[in-house]
Protein backbone atom coordinates (compact mmCIF):
# COMPACT_ATOMS: atom_id res chain seq x y z
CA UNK A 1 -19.98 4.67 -17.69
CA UNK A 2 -23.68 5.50 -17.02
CA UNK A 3 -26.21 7.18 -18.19
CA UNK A 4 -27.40 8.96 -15.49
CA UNK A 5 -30.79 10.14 -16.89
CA UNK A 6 -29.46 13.72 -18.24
CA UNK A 7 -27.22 14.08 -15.04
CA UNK A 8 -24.09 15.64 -16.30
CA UNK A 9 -21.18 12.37 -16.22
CA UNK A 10 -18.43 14.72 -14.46
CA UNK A 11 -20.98 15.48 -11.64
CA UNK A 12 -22.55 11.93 -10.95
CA UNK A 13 -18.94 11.08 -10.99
CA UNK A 14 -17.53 13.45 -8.12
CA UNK A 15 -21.26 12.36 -6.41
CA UNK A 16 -20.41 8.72 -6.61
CA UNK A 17 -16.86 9.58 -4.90
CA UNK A 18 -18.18 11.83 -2.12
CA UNK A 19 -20.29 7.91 -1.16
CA UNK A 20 -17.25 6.39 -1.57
CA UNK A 21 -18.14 4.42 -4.51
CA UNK A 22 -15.34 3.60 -7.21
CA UNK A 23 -16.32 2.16 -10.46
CA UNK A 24 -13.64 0.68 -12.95
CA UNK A 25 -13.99 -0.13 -16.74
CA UNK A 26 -12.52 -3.35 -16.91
CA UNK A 27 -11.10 -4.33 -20.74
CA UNK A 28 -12.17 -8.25 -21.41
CA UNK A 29 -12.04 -10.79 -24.57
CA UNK A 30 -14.73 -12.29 -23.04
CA UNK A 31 -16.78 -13.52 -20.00
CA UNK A 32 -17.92 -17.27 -19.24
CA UNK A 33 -20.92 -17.87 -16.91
CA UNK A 34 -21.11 -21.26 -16.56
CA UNK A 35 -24.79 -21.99 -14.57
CA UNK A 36 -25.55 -24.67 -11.98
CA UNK A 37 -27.33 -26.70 -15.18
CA UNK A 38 -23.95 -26.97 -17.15
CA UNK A 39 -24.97 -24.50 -20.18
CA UNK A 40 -22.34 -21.83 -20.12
CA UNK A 41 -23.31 -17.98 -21.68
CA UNK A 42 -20.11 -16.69 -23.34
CA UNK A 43 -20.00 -13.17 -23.90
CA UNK A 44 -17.53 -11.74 -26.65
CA UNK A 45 -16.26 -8.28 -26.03
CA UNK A 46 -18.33 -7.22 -23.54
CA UNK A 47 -18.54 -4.19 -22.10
CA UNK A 48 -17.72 -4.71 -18.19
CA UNK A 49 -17.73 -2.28 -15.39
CA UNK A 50 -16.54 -3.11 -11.78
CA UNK A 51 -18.02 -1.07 -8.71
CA UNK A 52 -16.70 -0.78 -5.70
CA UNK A 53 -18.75 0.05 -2.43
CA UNK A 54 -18.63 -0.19 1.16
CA UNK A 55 -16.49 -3.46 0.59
CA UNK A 56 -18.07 -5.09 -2.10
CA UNK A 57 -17.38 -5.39 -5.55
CA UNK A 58 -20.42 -5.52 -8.26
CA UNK A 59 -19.27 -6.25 -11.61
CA UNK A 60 -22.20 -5.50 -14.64
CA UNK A 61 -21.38 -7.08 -18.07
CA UNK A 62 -22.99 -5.77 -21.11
CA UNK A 63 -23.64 -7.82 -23.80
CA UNK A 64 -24.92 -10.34 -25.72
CA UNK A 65 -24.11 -13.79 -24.24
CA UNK A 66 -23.87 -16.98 -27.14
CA UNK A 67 -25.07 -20.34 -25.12
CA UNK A 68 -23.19 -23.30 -25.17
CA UNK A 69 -23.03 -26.46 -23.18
CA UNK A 70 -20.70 -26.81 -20.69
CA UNK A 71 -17.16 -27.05 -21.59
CA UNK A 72 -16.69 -30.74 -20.82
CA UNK A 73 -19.63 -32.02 -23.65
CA UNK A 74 -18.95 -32.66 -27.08
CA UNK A 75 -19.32 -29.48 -29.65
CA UNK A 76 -19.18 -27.18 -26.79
CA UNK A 77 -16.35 -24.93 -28.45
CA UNK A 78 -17.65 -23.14 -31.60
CA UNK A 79 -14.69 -20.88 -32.12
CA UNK A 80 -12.54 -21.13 -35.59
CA UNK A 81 -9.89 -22.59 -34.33
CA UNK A 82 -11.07 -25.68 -32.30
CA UNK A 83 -8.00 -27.90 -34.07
CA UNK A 84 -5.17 -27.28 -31.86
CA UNK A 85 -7.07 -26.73 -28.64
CA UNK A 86 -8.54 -29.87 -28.92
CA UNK A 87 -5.43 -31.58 -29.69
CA UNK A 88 -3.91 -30.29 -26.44
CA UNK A 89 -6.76 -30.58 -24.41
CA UNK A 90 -6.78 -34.26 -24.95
CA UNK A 91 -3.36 -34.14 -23.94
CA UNK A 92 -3.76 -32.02 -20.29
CA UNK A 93 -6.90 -33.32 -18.68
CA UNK A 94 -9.45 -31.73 -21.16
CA UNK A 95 -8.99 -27.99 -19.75
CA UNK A 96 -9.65 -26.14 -22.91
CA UNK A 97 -7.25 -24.04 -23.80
CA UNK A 98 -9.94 -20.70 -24.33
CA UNK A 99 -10.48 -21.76 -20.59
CA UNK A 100 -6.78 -21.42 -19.26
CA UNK A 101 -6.38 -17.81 -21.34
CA UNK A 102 -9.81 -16.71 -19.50
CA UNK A 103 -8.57 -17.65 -15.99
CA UNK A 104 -4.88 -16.00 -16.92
CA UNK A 105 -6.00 -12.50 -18.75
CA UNK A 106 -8.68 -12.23 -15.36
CA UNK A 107 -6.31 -12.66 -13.10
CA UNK A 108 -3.22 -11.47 -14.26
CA UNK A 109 -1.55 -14.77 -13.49
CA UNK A 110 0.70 -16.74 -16.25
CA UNK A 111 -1.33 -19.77 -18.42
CA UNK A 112 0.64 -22.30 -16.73
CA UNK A 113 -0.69 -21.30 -12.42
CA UNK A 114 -4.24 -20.73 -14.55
CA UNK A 115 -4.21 -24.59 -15.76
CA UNK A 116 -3.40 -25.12 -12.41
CA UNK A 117 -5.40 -23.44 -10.29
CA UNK A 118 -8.62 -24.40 -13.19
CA UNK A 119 -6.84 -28.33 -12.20
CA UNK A 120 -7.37 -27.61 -8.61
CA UNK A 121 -11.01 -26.38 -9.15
CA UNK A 122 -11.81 -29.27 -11.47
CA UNK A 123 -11.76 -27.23 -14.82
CA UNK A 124 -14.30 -24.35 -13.41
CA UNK A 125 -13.37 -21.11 -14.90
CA UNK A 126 -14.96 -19.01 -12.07
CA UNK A 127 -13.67 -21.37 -9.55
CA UNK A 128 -10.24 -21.21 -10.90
CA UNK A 129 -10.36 -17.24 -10.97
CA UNK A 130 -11.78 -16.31 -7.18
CA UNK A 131 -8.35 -18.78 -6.09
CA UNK A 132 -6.43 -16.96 -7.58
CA UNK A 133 -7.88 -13.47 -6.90
């Protein structure tokens, strides 16, 4: 969780309840920040933890991000097996396929509502996910 600077981690976690603060380890495959400038930073395994406070949720990722261009230029997948998702992403509207499993294992939600709720939010990952959370 954290470090705590030589706190002991039962104690700054009883302290961090008494404020009402609840932090969650969340288990990901990997996280997609796609910026304003269409380069996207994909993290692989990263470590992510969600906090909870006073209404708000903070999520921290740990990591370190590969960059890519966004999802819609050429080359933009560099994963090993690029021949059947771009076979099918020809076929449905050129939503990679990496991008429909993202959407589903963050929210929970089966691949076929996360093609269409990344449809709906014209093939945005982080779109796609806060409709559907």
């Amino acid at each position: 969780m954290f470090g705590g600077g030589g706190m002991n981690p039962r104690k700054m976690q009883q302290m961090m309840e008494q404020m009402g603060i609840d932090v969650t380890e969340i288990d990901a495959e990997s996280v997609t920040i796609t910026t304003n400038d269409g380069e996207q930073l994909v993290f692989d395994a990263p470590e992510i933890t969600r906090m909870d406070a006073q209404g708000t949720q903070t999520y921290q990722i740990v990591g370190e991000p590969d960059q890519q261009e966004a999802s819609g230029a050429a080359g933009a997948v560099e994963s090993g097996d690029t021949d059947t998702a771009d076979a099918s992403d020809d076929a449905d509207d050129e939503i990679p396929e990496s991008d429909i499993k993202l959407v589903a294992s963050q929210t929970g939600v089966s691949p076929s509502e996360a093609r269409e709720a990344l449809e709906a939010a014209d093939g945005e990952p982080a779109a796609a996910i806060s409709r559907l959370e």
